[in-house]
PDB file of N, CA and C in Angstrom:
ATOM      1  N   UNK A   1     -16.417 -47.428 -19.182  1.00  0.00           N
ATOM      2  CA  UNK A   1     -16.449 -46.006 -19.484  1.00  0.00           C
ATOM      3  C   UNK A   1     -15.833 -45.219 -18.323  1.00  0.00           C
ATOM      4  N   UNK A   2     -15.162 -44.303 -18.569  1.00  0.00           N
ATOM      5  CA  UNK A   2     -14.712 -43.449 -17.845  1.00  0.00           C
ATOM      6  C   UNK A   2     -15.329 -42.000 -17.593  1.00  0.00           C
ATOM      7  N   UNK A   3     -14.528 -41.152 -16.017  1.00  0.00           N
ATOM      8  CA  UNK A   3     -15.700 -40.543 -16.055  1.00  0.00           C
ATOM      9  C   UNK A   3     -14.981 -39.065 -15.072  1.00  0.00           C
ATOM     10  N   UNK A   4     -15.134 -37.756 -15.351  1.00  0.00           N
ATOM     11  CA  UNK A   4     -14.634 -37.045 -14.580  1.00  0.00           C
ATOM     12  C   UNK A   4     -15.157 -36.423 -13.397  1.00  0.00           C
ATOM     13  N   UNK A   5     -14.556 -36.058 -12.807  1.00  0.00           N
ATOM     14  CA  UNK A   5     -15.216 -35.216 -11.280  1.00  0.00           C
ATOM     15  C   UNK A   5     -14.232 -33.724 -11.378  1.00  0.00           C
ATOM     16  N   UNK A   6     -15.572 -32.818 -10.898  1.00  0.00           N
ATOM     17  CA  UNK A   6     -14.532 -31.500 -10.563  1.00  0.00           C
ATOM     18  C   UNK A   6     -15.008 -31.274  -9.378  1.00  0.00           C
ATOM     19  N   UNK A   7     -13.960 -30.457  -8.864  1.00  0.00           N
ATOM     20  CA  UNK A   7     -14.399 -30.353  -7.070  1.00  0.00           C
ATOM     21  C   UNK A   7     -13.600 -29.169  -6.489  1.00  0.00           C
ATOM     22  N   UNK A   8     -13.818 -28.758  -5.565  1.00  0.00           N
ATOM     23  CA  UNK A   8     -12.704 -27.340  -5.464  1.00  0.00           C
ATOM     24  C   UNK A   8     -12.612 -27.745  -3.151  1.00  0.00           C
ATOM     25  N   UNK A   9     -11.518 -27.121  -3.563  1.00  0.00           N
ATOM     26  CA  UNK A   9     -10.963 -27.382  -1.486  1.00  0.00           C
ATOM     27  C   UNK A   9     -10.616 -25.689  -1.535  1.00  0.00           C
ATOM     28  N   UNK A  10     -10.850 -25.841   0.244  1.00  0.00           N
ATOM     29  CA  UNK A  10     -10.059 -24.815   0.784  1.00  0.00           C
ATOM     30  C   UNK A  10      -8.473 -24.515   0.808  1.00  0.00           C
ATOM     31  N   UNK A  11      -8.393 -25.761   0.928  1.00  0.00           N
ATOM     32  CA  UNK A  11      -6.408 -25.578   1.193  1.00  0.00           C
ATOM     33  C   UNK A  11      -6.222 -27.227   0.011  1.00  0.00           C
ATOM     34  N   UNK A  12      -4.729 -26.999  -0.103  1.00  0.00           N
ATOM     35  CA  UNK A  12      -4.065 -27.715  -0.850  1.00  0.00           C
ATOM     36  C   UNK A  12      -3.960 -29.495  -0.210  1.00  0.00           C
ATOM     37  N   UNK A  13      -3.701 -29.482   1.150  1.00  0.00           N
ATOM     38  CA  UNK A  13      -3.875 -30.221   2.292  1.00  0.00           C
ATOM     39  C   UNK A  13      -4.772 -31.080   2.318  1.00  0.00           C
ATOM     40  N   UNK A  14      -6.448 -30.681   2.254  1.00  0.00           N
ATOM     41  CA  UNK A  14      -6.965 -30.870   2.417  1.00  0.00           C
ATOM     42  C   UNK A  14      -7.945 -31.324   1.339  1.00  0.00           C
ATOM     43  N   UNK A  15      -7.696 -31.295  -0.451  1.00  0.00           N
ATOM     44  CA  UNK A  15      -7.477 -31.694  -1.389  1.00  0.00           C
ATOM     45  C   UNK A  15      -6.743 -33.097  -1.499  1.00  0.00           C
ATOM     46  N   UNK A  16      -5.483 -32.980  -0.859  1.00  0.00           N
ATOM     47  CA  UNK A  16      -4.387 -33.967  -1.380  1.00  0.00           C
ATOM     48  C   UNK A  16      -4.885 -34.661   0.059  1.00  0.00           C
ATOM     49  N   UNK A  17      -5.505 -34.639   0.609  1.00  0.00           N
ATOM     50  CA  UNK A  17      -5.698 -35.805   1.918  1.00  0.00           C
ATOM     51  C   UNK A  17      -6.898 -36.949   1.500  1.00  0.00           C
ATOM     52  N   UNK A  18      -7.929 -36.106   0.847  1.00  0.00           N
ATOM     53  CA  UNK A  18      -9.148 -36.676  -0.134  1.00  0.00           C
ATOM     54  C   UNK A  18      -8.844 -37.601  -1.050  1.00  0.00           C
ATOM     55  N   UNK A  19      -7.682 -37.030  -1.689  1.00  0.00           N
ATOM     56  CA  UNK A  19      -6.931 -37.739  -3.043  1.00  0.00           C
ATOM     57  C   UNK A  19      -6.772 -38.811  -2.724  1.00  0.00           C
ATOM     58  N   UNK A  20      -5.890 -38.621  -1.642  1.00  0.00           N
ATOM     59  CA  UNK A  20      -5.119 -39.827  -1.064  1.00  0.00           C
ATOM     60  C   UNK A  20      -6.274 -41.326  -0.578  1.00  0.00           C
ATOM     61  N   UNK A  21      -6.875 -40.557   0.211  1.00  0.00           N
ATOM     62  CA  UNK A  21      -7.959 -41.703   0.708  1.00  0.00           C
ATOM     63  C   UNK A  21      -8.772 -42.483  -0.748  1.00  0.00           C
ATOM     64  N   UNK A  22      -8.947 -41.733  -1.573  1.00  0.00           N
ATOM     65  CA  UNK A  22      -9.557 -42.363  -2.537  1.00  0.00           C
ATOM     66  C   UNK A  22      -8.934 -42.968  -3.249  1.00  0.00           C
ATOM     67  N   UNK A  23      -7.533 -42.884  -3.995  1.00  0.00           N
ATOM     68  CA  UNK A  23      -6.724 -43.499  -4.423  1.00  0.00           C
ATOM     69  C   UNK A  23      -6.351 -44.830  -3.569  1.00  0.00           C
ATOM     70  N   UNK A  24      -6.468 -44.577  -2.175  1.00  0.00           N
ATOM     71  CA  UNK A  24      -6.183 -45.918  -1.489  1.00  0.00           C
ATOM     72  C   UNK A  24      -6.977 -46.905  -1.429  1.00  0.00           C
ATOM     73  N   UNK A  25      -8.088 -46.659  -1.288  1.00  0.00           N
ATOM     74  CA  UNK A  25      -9.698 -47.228  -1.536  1.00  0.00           C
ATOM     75  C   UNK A  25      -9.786 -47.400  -3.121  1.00  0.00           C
ATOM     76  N   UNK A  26      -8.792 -47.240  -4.304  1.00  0.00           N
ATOM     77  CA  UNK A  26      -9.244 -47.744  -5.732  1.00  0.00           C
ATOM     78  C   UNK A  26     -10.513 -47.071  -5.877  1.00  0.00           C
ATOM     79  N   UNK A  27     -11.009 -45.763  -5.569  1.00  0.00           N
ATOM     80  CA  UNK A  27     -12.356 -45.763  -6.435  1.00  0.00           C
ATOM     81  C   UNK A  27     -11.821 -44.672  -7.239  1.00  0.00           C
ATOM     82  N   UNK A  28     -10.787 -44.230  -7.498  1.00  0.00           N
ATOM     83  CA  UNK A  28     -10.352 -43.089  -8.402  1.00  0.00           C
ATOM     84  C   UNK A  28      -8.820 -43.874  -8.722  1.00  0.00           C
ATOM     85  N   UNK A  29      -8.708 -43.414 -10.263  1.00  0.00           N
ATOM     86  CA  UNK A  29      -7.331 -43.572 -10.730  1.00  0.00           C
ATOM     87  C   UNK A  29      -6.558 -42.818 -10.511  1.00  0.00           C
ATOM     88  N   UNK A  30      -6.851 -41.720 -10.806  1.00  0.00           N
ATOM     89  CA  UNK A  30      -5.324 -40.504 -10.663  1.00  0.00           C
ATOM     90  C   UNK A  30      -6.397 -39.137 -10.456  1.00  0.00           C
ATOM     91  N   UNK A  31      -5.608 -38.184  -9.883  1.00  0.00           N
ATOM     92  CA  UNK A  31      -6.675 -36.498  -9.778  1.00  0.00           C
ATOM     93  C   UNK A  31      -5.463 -35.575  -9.924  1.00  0.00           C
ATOM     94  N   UNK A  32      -5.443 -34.567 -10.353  1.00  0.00           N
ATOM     95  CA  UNK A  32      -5.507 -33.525 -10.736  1.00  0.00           C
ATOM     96  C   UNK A  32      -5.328 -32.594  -9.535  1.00  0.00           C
ATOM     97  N   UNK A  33      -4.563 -31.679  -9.180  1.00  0.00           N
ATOM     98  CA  UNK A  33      -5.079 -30.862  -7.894  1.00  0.00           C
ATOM     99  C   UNK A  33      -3.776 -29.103  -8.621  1.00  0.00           C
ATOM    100  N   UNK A  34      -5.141 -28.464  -8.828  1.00  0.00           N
ATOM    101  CA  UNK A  34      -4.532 -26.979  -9.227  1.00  0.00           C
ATOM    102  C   UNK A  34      -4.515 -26.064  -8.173  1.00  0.00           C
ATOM    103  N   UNK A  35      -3.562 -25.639  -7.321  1.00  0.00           N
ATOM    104  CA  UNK A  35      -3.522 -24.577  -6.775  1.00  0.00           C
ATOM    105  C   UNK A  35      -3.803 -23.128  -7.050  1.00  0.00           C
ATOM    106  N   UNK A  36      -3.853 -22.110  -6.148  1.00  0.00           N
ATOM    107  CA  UNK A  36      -3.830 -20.669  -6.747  1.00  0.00           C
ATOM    108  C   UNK A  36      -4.792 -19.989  -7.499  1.00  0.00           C
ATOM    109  N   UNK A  37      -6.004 -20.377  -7.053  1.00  0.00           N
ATOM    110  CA  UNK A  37      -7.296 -19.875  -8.002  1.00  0.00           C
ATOM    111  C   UNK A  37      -8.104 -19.264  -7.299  1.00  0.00           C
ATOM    112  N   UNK A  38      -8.308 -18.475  -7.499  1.00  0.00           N
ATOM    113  CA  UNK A  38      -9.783 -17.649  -7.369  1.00  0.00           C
ATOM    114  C   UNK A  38     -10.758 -17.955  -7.412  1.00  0.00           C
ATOM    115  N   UNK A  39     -11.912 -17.802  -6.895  1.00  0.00           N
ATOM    116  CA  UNK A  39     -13.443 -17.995  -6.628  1.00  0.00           C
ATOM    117  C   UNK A  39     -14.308 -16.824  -6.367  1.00  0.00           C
ATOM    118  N   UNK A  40     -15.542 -16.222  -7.000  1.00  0.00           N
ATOM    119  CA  UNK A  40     -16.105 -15.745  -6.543  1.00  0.00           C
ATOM    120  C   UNK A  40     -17.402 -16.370  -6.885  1.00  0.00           C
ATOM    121  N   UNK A  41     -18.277 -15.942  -5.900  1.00  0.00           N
ATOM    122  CA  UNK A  41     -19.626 -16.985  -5.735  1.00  0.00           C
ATOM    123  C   UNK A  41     -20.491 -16.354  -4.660  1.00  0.00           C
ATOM    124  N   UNK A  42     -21.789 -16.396  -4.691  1.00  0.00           N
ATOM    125  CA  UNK A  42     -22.757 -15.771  -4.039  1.00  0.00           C
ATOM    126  C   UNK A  42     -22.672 -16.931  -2.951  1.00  0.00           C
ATOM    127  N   UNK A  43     -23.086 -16.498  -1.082  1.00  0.00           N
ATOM    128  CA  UNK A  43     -23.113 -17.250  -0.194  1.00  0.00           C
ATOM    129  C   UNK A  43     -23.493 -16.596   1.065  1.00  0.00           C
ATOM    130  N   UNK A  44     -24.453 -16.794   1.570  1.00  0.00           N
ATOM    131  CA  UNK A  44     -25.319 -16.244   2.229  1.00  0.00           C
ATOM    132  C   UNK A  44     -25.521 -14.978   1.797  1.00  0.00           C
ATOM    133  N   UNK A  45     -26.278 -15.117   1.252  1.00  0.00           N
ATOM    134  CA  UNK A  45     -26.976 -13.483   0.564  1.00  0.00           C
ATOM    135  C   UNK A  45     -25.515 -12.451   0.423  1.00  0.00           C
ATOM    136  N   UNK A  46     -24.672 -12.801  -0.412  1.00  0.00           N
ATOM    137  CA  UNK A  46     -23.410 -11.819  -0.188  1.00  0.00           C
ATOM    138  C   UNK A  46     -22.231 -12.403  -1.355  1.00  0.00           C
ATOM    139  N   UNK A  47     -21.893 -11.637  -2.075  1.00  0.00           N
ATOM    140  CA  UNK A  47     -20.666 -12.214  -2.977  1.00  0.00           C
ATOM    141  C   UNK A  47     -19.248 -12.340  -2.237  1.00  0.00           C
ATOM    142  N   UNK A  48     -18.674 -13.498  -2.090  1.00  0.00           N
ATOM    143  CA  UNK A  48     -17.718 -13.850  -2.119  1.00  0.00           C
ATOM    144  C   UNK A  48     -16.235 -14.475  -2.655  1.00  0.00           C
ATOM    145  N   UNK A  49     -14.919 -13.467  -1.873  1.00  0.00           N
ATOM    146  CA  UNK A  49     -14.200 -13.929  -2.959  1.00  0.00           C
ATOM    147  C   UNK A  49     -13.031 -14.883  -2.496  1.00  0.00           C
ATOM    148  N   UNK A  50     -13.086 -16.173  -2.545  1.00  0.00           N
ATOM    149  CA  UNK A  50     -11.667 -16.954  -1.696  1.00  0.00           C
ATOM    150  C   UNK A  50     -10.436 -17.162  -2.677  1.00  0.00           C
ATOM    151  N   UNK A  51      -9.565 -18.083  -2.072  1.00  0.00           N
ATOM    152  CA  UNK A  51      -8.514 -18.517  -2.674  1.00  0.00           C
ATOM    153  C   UNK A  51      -8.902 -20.293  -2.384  1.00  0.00           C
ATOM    154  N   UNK A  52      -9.178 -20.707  -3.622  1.00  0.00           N
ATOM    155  CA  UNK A  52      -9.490 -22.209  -3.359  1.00  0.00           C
ATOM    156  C   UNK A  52      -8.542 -22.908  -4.243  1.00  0.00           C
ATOM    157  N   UNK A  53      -8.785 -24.662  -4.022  1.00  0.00           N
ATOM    158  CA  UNK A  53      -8.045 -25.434  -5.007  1.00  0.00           C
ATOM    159  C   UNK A  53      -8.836 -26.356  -5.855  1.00  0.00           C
ATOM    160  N   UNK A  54      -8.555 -26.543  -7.013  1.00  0.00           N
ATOM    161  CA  UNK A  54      -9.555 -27.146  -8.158  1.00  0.00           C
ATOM    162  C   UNK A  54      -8.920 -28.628  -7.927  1.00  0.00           C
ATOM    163  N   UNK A  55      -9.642 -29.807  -7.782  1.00  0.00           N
ATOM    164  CA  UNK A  55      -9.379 -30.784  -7.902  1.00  0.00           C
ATOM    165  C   UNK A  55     -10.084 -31.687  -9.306  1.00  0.00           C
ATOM    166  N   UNK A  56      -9.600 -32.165  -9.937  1.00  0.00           N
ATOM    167  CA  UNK A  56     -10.302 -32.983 -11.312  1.00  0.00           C
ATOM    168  C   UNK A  56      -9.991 -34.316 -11.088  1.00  0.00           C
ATOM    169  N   UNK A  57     -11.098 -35.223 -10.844  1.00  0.00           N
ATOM    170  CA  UNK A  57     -11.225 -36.555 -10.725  1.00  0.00           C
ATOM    171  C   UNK A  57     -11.596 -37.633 -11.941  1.00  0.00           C
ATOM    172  N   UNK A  58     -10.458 -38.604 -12.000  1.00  0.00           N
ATOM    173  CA  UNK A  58     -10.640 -39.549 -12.889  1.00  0.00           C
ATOM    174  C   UNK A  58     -11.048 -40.478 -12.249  1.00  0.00           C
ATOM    175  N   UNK A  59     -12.065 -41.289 -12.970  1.00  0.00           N
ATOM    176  CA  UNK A  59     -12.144 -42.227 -12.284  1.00  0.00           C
ATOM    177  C   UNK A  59     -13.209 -43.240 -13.676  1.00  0.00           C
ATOM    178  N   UNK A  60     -13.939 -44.561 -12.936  1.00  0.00           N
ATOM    179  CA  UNK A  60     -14.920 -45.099 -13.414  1.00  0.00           C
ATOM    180  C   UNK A  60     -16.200 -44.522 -13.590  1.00  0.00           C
ATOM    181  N   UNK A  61     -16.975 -44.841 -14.679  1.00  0.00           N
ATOM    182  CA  UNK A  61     -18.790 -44.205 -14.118  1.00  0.00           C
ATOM    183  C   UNK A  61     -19.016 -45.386 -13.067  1.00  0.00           C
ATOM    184  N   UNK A  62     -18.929 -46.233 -13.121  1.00  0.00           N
ATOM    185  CA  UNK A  62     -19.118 -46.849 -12.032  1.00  0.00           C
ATOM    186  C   UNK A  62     -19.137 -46.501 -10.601  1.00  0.00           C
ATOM    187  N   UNK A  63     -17.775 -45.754 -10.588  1.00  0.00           N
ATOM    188  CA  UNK A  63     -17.498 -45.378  -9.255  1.00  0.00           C
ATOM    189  C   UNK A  63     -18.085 -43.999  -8.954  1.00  0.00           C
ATOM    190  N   UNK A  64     -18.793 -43.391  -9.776  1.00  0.00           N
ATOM    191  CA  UNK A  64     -18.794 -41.819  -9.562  1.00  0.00           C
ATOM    192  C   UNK A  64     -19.647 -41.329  -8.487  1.00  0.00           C
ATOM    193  N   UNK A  65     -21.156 -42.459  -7.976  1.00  0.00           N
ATOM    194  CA  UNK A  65     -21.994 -42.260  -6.871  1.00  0.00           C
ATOM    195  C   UNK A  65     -21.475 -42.428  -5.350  1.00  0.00           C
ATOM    196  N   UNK A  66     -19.942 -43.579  -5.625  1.00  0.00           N
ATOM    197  CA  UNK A  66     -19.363 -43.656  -4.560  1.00  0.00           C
ATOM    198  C   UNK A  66     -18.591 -42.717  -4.135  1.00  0.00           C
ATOM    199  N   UNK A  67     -17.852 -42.321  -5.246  1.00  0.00           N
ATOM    200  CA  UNK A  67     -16.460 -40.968  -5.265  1.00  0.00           C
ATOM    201  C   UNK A  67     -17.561 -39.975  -4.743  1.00  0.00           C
ATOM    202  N   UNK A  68     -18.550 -39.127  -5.149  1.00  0.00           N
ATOM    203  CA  UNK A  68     -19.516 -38.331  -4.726  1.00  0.00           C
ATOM    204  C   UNK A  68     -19.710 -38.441  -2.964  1.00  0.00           C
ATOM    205  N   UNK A  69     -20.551 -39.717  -2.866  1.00  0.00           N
ATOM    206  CA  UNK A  69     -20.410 -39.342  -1.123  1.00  0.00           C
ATOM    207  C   UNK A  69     -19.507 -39.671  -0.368  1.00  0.00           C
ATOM    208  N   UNK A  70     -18.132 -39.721  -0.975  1.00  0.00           N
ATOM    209  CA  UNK A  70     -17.480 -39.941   0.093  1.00  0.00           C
ATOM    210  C   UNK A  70     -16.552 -38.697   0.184  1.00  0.00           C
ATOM    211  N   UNK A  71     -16.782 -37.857  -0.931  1.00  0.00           N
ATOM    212  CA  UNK A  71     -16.286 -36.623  -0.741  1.00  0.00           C
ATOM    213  C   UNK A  71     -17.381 -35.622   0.058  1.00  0.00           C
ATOM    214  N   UNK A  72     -18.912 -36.057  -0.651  1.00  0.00           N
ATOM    215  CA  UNK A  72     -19.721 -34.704   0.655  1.00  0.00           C
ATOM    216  C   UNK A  72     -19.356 -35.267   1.950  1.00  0.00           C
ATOM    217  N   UNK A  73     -19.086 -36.672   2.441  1.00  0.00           N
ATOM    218  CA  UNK A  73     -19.218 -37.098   3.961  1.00  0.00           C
ATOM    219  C   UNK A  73     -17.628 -36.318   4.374  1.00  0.00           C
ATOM    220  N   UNK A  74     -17.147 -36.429   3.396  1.00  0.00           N
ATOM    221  CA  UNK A  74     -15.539 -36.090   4.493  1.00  0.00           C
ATOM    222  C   UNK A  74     -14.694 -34.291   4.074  1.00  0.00           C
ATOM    223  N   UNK A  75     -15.834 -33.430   3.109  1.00  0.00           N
ATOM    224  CA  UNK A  75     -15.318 -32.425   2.762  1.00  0.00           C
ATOM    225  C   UNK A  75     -15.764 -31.443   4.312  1.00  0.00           C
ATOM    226  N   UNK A  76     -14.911 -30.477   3.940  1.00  0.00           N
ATOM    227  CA  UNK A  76     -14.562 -29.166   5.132  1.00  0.00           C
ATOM    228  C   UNK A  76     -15.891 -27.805   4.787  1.00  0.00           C
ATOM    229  N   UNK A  77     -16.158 -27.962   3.714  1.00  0.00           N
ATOM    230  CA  UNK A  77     -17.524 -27.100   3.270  1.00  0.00           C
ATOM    231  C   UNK A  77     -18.727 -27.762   3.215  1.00  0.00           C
ATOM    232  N   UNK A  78     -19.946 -26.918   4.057  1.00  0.00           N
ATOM    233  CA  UNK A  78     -20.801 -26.934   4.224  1.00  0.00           C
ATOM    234  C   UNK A  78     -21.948 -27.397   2.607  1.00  0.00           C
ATOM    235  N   UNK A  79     -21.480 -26.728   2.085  1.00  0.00           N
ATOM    236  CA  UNK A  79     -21.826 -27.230   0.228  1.00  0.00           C
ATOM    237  C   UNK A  79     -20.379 -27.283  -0.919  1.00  0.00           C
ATOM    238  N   UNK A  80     -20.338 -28.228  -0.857  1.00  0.00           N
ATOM    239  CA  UNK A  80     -18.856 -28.737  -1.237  1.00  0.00           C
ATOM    240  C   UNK A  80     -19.636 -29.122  -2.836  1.00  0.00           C
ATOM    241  N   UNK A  81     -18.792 -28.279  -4.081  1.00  0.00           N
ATOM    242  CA  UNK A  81     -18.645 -28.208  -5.681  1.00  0.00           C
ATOM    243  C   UNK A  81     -18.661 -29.918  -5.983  1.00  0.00           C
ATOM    244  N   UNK A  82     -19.257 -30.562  -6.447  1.00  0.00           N
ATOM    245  CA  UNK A  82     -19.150 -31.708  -6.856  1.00  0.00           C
ATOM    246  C   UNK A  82     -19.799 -31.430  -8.214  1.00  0.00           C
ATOM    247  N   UNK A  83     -19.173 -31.861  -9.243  1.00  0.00           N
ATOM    248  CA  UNK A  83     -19.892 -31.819 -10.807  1.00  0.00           C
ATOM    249  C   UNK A  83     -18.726 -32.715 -11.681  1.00  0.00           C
ATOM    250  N   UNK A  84     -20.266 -33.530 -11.987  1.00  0.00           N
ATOM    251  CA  UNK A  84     -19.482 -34.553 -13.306  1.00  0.00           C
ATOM    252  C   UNK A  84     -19.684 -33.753 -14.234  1.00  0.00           C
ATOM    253  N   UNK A  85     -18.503 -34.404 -15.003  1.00  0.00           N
ATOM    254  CA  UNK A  85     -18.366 -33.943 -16.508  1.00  0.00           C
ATOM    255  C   UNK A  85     -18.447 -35.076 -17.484  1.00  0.00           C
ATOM    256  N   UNK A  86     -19.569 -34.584 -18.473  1.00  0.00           N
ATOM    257  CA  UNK A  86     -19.147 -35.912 -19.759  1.00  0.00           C
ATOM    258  C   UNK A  86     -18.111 -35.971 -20.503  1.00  0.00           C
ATOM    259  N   UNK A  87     -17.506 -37.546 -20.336  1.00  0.00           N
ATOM    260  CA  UNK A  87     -16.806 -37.602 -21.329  1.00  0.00           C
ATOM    261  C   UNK A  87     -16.812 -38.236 -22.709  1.00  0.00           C
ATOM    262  N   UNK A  88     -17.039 -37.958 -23.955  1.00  0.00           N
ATOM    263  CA  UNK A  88     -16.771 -38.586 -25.020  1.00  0.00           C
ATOM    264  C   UNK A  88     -16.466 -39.444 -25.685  1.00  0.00           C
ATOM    265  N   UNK A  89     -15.009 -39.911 -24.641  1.00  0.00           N
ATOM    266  CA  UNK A  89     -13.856 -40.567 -25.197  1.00  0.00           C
ATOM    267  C   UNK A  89     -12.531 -40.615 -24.736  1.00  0.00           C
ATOM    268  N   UNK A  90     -12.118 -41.636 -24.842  1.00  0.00           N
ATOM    269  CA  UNK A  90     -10.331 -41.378 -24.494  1.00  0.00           C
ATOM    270  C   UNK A  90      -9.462 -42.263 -25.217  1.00  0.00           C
ATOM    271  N   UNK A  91      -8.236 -42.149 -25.329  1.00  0.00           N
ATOM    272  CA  UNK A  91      -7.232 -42.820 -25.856  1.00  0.00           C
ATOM    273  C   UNK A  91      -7.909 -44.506 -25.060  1.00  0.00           C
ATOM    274  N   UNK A  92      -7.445 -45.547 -26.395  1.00  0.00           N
ATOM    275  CA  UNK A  92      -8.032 -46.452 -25.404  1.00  0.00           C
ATOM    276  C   UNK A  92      -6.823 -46.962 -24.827  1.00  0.00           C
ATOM    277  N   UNK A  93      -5.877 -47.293 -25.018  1.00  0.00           N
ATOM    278  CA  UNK A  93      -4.651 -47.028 -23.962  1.00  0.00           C
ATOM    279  C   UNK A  93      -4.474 -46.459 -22.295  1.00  0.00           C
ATOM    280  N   UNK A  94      -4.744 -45.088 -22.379  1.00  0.00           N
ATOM    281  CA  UNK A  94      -5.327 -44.821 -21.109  1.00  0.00           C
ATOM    282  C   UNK A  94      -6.825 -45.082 -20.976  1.00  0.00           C
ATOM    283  N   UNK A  95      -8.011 -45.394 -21.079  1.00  0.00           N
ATOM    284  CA  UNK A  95      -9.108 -45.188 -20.643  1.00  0.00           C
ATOM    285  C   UNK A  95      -8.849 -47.363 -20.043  1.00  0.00           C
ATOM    286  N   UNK A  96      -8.273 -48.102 -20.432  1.00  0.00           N
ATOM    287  CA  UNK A  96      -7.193 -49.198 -20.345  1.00  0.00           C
ATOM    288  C   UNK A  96      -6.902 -48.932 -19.031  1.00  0.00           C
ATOM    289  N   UNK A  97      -5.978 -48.055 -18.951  1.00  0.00           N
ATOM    290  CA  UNK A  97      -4.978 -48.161 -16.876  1.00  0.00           C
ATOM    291  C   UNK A  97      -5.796 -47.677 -16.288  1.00  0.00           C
ATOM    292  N   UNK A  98      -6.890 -46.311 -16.976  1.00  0.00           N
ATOM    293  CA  UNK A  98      -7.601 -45.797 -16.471  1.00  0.00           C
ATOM    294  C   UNK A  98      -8.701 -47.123 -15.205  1.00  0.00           C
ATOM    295  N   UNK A  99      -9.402 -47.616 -16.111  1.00  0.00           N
ATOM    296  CA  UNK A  99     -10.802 -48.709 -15.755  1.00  0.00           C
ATOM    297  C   UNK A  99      -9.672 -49.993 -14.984  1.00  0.00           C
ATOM    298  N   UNK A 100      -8.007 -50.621 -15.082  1.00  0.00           N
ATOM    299  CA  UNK A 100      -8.162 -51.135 -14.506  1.00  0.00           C
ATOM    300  C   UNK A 100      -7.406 -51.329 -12.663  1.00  0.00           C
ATOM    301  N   UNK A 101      -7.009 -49.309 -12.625  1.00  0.00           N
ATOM    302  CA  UNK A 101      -7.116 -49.198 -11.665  1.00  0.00           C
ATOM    303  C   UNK A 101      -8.342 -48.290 -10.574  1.00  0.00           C
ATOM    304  N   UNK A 102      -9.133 -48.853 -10.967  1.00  0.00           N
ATOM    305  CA  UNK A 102     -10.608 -48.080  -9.982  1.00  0.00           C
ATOM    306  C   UNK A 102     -10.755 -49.697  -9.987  1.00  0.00           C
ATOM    307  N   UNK A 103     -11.821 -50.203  -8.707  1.00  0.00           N
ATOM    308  CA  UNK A 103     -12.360 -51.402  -8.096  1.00  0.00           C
ATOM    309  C   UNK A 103     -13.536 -51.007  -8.425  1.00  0.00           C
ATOM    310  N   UNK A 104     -14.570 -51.380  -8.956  1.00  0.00           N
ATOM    311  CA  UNK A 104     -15.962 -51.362  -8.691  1.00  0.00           C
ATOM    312  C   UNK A 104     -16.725 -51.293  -7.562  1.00  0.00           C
TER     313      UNK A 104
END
């Protein structure tokens, strides 16, 4: 089964450096990285508004407890967006390259 991650960075950099490490380590197949977005969000008693980047993670359920801390251990925010998403279903074709590039 396959399985998504959403996650948001400060800079683009620093997104695609995460990517990278995890893709090298096989615990994610491929991610997603959207520039140019907006955020607003309450943080220390105060609304705030940044410019962040949305990252969307494919990967295994298998891998998703690993993908998780190895993004809180190496993210740049103090409470760093981590949220799975269910998925349904996928082409089994891709959900295929998907499962047999992540390592368990």
């Amino acid at each position: 089964m396959i399985a998504l991650l959403y996650t948001t960075f400060s800079t683009k950099k620093s997104a695609q450096d995460i990517a990278q490490q995890l893709l090298e380590q096989r615990l994610i197949a491929c991610v997603n990285i959207f520039d140019n977005m907006t955020s607003m969000y309450w943080w220390e008693g105060k609304i705030q508004k940044d410019d962040e980047v949305v990252m969307i993670i494919k990967t295994s359920k298998a891998n998703v407890n690993k993908v998780s801390s190895f993004i809180e251990q190496h993210h740049n925010y103090d409470c760093p967006c981590i949220i799975r998403l269910s998925v349904d279903g996928a082409n089994t074709p891709y959900q295929n390259w998907l499962l047999e590039n992540c390592k368990p």
